[in-house]
N, C-alpha and C. Protein backbone atom coordinates (compact mmCIF):
# COMPACT_ATOMS: atom_id res chain seq x y z
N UNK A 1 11.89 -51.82 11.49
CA UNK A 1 12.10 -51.11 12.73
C UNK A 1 11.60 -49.66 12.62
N UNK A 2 11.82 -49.24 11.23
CA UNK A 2 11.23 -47.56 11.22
C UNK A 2 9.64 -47.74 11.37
N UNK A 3 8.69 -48.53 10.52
CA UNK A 3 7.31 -48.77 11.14
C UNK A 3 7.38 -48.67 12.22
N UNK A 4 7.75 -49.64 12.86
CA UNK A 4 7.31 -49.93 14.44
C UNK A 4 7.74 -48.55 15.06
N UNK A 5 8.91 -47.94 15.13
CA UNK A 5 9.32 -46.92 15.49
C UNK A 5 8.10 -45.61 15.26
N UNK A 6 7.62 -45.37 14.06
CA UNK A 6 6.68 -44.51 13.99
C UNK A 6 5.43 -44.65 14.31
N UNK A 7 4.81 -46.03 14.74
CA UNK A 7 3.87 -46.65 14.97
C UNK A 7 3.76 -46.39 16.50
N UNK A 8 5.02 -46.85 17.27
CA UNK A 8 4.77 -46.23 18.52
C UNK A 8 4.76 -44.85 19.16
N UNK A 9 5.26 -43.78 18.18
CA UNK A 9 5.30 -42.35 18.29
C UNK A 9 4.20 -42.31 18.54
N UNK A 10 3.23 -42.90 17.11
CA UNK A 10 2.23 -42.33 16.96
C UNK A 10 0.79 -42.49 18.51
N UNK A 11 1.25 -43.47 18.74
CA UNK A 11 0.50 -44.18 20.05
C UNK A 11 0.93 -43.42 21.59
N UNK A 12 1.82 -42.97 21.27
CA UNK A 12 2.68 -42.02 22.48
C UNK A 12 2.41 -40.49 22.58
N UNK A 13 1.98 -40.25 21.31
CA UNK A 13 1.93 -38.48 20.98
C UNK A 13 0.03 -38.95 21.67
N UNK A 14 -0.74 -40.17 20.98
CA UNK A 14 -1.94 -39.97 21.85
C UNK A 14 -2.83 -39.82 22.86
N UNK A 15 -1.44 -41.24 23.31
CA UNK A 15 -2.04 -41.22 24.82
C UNK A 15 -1.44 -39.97 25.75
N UNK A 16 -0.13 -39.25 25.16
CA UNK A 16 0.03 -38.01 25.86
C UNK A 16 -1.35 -36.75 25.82
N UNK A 17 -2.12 -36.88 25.24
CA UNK A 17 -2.98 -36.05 24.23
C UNK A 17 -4.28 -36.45 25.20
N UNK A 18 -3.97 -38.13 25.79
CA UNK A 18 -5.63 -38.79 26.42
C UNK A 18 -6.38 -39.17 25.27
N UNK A 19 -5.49 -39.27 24.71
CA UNK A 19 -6.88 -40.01 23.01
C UNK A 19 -6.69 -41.65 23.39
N UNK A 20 -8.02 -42.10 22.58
CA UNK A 20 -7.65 -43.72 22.67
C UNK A 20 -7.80 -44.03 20.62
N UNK A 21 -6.74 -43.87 20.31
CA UNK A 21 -6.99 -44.19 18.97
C UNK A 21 -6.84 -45.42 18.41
N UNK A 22 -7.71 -45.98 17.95
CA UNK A 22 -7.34 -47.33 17.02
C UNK A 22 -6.68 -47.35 15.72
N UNK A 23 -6.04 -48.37 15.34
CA UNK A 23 -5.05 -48.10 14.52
C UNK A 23 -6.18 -48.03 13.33
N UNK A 24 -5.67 -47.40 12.44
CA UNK A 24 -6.09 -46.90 11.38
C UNK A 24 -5.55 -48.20 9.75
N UNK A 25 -6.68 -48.09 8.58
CA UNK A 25 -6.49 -48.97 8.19
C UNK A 25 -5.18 -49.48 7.44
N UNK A 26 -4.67 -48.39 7.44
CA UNK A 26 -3.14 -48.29 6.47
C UNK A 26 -2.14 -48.95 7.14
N UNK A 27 -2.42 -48.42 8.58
CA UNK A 27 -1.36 -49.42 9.48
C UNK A 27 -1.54 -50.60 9.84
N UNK A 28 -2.58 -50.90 9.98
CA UNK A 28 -2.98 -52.45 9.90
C UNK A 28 -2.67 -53.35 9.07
N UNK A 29 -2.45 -52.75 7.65
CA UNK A 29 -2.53 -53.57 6.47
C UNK A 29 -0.87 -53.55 6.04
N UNK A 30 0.01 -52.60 6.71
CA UNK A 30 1.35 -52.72 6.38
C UNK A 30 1.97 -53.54 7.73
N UNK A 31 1.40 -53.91 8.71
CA UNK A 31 1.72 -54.62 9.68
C UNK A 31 1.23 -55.80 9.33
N UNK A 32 0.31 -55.86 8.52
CA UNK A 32 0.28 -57.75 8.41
C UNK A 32 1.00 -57.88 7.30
N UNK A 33 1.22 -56.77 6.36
CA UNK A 33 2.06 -57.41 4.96
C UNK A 33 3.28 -57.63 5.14
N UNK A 34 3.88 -56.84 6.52
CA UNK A 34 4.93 -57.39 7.16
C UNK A 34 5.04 -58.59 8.02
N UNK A 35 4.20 -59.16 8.48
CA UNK A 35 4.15 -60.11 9.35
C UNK A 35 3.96 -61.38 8.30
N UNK A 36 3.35 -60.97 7.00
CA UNK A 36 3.11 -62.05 5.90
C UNK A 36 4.69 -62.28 5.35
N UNK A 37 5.18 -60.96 4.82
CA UNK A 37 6.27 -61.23 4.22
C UNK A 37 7.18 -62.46 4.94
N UNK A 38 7.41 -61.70 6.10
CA UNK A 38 8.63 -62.53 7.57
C UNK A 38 8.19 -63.90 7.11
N UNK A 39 7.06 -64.36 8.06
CA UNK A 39 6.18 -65.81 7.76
C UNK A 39 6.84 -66.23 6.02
N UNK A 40 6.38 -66.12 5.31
CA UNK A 40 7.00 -66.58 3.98
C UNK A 40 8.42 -66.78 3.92
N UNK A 41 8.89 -65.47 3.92
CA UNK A 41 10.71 -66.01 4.10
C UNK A 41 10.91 -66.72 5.49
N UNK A 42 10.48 -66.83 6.22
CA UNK A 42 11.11 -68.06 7.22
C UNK A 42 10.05 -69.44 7.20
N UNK A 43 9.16 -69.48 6.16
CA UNK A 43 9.23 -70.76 5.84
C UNK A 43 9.78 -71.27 4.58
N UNK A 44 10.22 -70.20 3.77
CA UNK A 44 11.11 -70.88 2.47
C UNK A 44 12.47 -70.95 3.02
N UNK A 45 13.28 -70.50 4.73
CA UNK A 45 14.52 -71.18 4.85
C UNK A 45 13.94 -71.95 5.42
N UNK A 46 12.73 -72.56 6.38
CA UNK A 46 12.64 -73.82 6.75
C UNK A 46 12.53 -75.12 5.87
N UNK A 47 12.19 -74.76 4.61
CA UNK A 47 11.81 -76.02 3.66
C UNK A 47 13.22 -75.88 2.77
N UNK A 48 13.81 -74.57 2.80
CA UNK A 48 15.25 -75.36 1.99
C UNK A 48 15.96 -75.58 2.98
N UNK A 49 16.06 -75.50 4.01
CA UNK A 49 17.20 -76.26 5.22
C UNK A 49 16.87 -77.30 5.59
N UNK A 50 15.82 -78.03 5.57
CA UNK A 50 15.05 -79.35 5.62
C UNK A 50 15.30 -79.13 7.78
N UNK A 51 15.62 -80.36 8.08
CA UNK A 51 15.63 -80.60 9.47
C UNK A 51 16.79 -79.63 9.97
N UNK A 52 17.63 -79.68 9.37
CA UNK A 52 18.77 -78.89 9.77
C UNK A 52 18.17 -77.27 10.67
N UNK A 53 17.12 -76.64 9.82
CA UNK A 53 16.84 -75.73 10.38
C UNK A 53 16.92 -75.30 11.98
N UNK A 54 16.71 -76.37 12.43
CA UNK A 54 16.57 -76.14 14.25
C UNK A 54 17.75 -76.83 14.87
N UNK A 55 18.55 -77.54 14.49
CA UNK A 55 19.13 -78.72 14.84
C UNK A 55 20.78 -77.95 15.24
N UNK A 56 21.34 -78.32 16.44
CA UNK A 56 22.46 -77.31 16.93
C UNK A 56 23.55 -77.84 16.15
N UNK A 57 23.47 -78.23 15.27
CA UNK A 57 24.78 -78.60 14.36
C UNK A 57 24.59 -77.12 13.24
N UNK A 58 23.48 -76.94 12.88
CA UNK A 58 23.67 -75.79 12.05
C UNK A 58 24.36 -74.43 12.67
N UNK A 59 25.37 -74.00 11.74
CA UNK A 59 26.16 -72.74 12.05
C UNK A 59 24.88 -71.64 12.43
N UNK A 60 23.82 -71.30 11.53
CA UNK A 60 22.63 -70.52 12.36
C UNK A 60 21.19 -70.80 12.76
N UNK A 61 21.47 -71.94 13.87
CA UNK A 61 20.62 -72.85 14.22
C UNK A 61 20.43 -71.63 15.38
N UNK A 62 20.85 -70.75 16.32
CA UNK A 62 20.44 -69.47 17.43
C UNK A 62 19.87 -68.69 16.24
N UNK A 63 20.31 -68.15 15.36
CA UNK A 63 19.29 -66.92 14.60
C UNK A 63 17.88 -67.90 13.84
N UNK A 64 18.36 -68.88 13.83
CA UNK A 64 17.08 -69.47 13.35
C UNK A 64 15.96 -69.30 14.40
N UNK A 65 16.38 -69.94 15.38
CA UNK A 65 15.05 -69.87 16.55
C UNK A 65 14.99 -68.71 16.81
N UNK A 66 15.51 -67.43 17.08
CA UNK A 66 15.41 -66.20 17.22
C UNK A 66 14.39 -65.52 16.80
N UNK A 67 14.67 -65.51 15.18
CA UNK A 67 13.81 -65.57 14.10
C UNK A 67 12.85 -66.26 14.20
N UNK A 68 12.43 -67.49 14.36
CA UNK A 68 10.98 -68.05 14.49
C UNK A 68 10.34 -67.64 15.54
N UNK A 69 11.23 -67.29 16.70
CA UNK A 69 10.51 -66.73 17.33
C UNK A 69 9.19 -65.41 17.65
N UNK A 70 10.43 -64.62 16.65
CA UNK A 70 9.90 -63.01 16.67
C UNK A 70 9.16 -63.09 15.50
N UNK A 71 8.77 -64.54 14.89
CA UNK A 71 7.67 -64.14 13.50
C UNK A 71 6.57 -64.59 13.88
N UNK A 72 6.79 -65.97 14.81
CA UNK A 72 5.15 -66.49 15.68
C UNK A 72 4.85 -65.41 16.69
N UNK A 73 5.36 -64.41 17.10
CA UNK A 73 5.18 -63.55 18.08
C UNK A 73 4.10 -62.48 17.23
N UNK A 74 4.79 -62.02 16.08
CA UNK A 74 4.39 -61.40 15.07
C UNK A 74 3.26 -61.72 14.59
N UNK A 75 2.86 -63.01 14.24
CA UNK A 75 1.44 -63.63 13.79
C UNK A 75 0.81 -63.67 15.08
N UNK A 76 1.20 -63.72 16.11
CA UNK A 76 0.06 -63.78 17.11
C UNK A 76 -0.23 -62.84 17.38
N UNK A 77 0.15 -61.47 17.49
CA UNK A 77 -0.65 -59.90 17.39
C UNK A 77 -1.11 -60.07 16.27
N UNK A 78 -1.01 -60.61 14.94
CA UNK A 78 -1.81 -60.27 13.94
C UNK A 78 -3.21 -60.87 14.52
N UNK A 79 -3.25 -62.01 14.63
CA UNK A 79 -4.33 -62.79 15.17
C UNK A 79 -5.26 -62.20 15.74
N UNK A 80 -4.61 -61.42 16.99
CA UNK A 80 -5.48 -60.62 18.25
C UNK A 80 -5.44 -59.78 17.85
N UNK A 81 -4.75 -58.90 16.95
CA UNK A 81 -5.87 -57.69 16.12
C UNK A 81 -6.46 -57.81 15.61
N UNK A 82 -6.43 -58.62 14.32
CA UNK A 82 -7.74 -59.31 13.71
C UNK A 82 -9.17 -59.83 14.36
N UNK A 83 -8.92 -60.60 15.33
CA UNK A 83 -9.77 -60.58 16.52
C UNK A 83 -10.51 -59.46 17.44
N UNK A 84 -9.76 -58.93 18.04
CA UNK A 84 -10.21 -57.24 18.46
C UNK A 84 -10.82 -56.43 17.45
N UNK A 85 -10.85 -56.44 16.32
CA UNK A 85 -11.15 -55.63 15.39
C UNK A 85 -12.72 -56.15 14.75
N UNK A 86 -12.86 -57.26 15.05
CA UNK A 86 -13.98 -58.06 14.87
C UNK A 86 -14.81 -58.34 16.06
N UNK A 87 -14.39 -58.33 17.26
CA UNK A 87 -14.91 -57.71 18.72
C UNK A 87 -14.75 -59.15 19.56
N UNK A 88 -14.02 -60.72 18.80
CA UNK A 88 -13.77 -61.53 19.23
C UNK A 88 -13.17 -61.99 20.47
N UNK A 89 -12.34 -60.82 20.26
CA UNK A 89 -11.44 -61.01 21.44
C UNK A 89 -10.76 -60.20 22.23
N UNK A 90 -12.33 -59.26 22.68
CA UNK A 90 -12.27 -58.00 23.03
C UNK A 90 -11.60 -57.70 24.32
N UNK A 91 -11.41 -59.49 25.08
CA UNK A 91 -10.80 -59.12 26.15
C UNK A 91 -9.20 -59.32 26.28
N UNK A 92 -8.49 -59.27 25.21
CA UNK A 92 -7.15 -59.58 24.96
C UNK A 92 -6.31 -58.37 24.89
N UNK A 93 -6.77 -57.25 25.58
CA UNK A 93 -6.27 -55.79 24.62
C UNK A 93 -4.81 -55.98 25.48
N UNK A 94 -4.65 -56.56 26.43
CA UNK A 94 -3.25 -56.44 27.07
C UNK A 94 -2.45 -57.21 25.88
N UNK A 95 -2.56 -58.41 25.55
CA UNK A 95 -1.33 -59.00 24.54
C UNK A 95 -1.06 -58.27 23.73
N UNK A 96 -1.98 -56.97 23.04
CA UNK A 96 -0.66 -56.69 21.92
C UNK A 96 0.26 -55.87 22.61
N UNK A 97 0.46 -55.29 23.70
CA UNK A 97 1.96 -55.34 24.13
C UNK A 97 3.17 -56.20 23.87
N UNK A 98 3.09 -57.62 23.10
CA UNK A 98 3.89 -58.03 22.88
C UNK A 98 4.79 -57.07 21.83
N UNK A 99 4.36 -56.31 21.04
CA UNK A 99 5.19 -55.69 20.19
C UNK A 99 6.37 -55.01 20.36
N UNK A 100 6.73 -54.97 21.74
CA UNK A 100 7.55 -54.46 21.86
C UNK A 100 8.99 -55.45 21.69
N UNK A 101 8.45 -56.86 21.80
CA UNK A 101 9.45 -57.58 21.52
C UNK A 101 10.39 -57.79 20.48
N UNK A 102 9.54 -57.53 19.54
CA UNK A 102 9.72 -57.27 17.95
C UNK A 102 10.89 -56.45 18.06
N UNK A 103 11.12 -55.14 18.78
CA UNK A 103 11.96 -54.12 18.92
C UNK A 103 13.26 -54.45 19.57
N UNK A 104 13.71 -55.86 20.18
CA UNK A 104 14.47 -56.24 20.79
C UNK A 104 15.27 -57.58 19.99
């Protein structure tokens, strides 16, 4: 939450400023090592919870989907930055607004 928190300062102090800055490579690379980490630990509780993982008998079968949620959310801005950054998918610049979800 403190990344993201300083990540959007930093995007707020610019566009107050009229800059259009692209993220820079440091932040890029600690936003996917975060988006890698998440992804890893929520597939090592999906493979030790076996089916149970999703299934409403489990006591945290709501934070489970919660959680999967906000990590496929997470890989899919990685995606479309990765993409944008390579000029793939130059017309996607509205989705990474999803990040704000992350914050919720």
């Amino acid at each position: 939450a403190v990344f993201i928190g300083i990540e959007v300062q930093a995007d707020i102090s610019a566009a107050e400023a009229g800059e259009v800055v692209a993220k820079d490579l440091v932040s890029s690379s600690v936003g996917f090592t975060f988006t890698s980490l998440f992804l890893i630990e929520l597939l090592m509780r999906a493979t030790s919870e076996g089916w149970d993982f999703l299934k409403c008998t489990s006591t945290d079968w709501t934070w489970n989907i919660f959680d999967s949620i906000i990590v496929l959310v997470s890989v899919f801005e990685a995606v479309v930055e990765a993409g944008e950054s390579s000029s793939m998918l130059s017309g996607m610049n509205g989705l990474t607004g999803l990040r704000t979800l992350r914050i919720v």
